[in-house]
C-alpha atoms as a PDB file:
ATOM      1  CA  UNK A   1       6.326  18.828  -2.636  1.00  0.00           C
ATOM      2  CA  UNK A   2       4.975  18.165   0.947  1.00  0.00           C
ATOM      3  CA  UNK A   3       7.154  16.301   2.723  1.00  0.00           C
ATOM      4  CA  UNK A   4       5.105  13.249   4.748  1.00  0.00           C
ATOM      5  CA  UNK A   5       7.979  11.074   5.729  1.00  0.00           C
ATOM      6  CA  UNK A   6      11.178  13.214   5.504  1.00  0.00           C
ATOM      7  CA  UNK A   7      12.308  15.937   8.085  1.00  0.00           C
ATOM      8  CA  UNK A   8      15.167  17.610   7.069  1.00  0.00           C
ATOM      9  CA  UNK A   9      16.439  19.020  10.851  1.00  0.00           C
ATOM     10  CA  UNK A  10      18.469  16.715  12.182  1.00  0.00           C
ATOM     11  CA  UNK A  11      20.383  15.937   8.446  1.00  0.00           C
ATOM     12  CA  UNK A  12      20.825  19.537   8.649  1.00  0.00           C
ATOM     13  CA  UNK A  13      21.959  20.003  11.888  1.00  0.00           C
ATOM     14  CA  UNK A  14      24.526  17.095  11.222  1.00  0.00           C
ATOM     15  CA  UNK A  15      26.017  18.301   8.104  1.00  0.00           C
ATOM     16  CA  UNK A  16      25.353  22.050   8.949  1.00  0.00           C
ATOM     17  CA  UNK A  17      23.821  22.664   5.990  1.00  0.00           C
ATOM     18  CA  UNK A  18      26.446  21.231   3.712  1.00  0.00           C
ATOM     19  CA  UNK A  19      24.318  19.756   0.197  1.00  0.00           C
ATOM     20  CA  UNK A  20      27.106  17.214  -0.602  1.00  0.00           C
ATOM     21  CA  UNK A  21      27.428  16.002   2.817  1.00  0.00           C
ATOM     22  CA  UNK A  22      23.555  15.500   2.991  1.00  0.00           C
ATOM     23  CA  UNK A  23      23.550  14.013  -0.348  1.00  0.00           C
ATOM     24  CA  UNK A  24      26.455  12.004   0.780  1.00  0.00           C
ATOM     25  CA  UNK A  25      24.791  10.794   3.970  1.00  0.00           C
ATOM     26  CA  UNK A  26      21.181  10.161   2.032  1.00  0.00           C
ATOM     27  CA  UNK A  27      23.194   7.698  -0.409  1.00  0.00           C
ATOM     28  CA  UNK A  28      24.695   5.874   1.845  1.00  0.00           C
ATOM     29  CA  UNK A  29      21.151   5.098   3.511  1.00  0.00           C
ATOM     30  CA  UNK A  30      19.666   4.775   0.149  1.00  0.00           C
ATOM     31  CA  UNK A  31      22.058   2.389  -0.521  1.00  0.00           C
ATOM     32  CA  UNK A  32      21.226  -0.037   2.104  1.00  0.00           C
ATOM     33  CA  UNK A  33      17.706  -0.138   2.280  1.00  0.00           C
ATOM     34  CA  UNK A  34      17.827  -3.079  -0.523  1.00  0.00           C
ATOM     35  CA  UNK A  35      20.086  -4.753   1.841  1.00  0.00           C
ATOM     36  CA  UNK A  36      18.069  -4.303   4.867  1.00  0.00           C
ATOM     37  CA  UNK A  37      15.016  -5.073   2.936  1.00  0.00           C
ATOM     38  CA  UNK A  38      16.608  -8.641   1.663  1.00  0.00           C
ATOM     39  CA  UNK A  39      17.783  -9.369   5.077  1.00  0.00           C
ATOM     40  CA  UNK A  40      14.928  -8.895   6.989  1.00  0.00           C
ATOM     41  CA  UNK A  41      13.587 -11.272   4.598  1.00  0.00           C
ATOM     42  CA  UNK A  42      15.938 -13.682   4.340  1.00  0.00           C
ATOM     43  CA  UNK A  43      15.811 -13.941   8.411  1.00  0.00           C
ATOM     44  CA  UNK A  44      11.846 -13.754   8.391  1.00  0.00           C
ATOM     45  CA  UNK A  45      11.426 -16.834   5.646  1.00  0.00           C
ATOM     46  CA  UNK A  46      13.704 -18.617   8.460  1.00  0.00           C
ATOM     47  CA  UNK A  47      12.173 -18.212  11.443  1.00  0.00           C
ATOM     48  CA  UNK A  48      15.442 -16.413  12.768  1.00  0.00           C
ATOM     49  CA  UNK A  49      13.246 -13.651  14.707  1.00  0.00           C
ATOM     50  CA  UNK A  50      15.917 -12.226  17.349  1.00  0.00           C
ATOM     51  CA  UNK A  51      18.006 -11.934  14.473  1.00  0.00           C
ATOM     52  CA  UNK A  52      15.283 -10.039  12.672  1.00  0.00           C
ATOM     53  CA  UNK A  53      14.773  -7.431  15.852  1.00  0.00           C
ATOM     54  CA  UNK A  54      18.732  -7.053  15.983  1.00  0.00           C
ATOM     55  CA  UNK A  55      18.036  -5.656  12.026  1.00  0.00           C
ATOM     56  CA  UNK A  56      14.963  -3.801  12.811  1.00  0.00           C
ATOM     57  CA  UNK A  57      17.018  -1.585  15.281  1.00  0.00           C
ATOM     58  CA  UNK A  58      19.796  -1.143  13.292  1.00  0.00           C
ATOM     59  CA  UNK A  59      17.298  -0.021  10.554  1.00  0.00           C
ATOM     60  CA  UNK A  60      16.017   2.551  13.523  1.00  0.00           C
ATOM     61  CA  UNK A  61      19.193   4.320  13.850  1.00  0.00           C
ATOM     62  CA  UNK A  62      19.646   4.987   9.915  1.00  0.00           C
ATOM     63  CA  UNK A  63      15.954   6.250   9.713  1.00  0.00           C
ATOM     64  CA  UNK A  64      16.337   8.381  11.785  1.00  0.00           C
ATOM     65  CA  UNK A  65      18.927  10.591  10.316  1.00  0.00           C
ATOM     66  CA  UNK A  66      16.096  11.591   8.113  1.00  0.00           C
ATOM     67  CA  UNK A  67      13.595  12.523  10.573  1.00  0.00           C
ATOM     68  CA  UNK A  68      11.531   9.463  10.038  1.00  0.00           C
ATOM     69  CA  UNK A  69      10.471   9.246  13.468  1.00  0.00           C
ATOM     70  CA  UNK A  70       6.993   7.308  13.247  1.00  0.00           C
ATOM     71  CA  UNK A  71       8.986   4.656  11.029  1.00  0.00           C
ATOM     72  CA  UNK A  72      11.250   4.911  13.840  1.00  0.00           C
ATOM     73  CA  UNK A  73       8.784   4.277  16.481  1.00  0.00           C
ATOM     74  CA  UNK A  74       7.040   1.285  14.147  1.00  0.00           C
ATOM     75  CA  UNK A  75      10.618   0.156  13.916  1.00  0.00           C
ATOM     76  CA  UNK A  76      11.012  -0.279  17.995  1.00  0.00           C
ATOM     77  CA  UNK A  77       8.063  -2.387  17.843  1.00  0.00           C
ATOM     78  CA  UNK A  78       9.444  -4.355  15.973  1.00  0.00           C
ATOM     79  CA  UNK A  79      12.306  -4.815  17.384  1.00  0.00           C
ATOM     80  CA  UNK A  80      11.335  -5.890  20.385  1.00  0.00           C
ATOM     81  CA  UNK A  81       8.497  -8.074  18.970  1.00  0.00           C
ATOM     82  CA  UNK A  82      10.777 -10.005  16.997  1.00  0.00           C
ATOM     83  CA  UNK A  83      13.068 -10.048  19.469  1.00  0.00           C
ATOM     84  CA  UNK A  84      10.984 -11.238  21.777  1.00  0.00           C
ATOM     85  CA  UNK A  85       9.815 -13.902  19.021  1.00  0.00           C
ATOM     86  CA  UNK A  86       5.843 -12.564  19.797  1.00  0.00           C
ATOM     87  CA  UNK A  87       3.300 -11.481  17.270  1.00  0.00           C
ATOM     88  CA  UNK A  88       4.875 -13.201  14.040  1.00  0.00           C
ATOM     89  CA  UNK A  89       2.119 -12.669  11.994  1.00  0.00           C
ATOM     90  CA  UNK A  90       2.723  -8.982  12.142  1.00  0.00           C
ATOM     91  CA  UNK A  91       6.178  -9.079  10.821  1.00  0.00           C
ATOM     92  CA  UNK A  92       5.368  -9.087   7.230  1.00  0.00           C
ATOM     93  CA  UNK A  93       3.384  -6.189   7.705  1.00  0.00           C
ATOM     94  CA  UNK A  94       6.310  -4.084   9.620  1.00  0.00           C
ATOM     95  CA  UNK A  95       8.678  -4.858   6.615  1.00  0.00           C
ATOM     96  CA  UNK A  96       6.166  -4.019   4.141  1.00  0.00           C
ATOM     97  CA  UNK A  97       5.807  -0.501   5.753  1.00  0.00           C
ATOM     98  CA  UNK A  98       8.943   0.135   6.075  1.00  0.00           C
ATOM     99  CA  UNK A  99       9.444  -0.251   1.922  1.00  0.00           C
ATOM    100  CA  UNK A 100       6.958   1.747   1.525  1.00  0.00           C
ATOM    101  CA  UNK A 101       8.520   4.720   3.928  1.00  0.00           C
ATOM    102  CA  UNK A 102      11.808   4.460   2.748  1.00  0.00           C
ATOM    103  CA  UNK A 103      10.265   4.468  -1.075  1.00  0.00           C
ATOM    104  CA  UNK A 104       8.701   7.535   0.027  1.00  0.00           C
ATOM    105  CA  UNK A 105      11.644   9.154   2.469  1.00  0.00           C
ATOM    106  CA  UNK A 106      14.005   8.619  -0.684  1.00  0.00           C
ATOM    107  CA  UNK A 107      11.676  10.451  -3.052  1.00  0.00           C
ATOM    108  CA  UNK A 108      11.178  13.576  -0.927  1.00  0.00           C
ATOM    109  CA  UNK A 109      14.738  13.415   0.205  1.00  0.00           C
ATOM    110  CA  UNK A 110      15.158  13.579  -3.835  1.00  0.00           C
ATOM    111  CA  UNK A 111      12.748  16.411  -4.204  1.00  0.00           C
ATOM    112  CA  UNK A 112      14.404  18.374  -1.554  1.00  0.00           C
ATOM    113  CA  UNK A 113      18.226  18.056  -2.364  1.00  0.00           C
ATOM    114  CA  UNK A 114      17.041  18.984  -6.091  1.00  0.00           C
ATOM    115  CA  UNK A 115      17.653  15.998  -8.181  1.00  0.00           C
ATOM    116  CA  UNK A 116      15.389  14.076 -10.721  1.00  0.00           C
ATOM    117  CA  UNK A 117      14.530  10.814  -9.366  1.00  0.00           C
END
């Protein structure tokens, strides 16, 4: 598998290699994207945009644990869009793509620590 999304360095250099640790680490973000994903939500549907950028940044730091630096960078847009309570009509679109990157992060993250999906 060609990995798009997912670059495997920096969980590397963290866990030094270790599989469980990485498969540890990948859970634990795997874990909260549904959170993140029904928060950002949640605060969009009510208007409650600095709230929104406070989320989108603490979604930056767990992406990037995986390498996913252009969700990263898409992510610091955000952030300070929202923040900044500018461009509203974009921020369906940011949490949109950032399902569909952690969808895909979380299947090559799959494919490379060997398990079936």
């Amino acid at each position: 598998m060609e990995y798009t999304i997912f670059k495997p360095e920096y969980l590397l250099s963290i866990t030094g290699g270790d599989r469980e640790t990485m498969a540890e680490i990948t859970g634990i973000f795997g874990n909260q994207i549904p959170q993140f994903l029904n928060d950002m939500r949640n605060l969009l549907k009510q208007e409650k945009y600095y709230e929104l950028g406070l989320l989108a940044h603490k979604a930056k730091g767990s992406v990037t644990v995986l390498g996913m630096d252009e969700t990263a960078v898409m992510l610091k847009e955000f952030e300070l869009l929202a923040k900044a309570g500018e461009q509203t009509e974009k921020y369906k679109d940011f949490i949109t793509r950032f399902e569909a990157d952690t969808d895909t992060v979380m299947s090559e993250v799959n494919d490379y620590l060997g398990k079936k999906i």
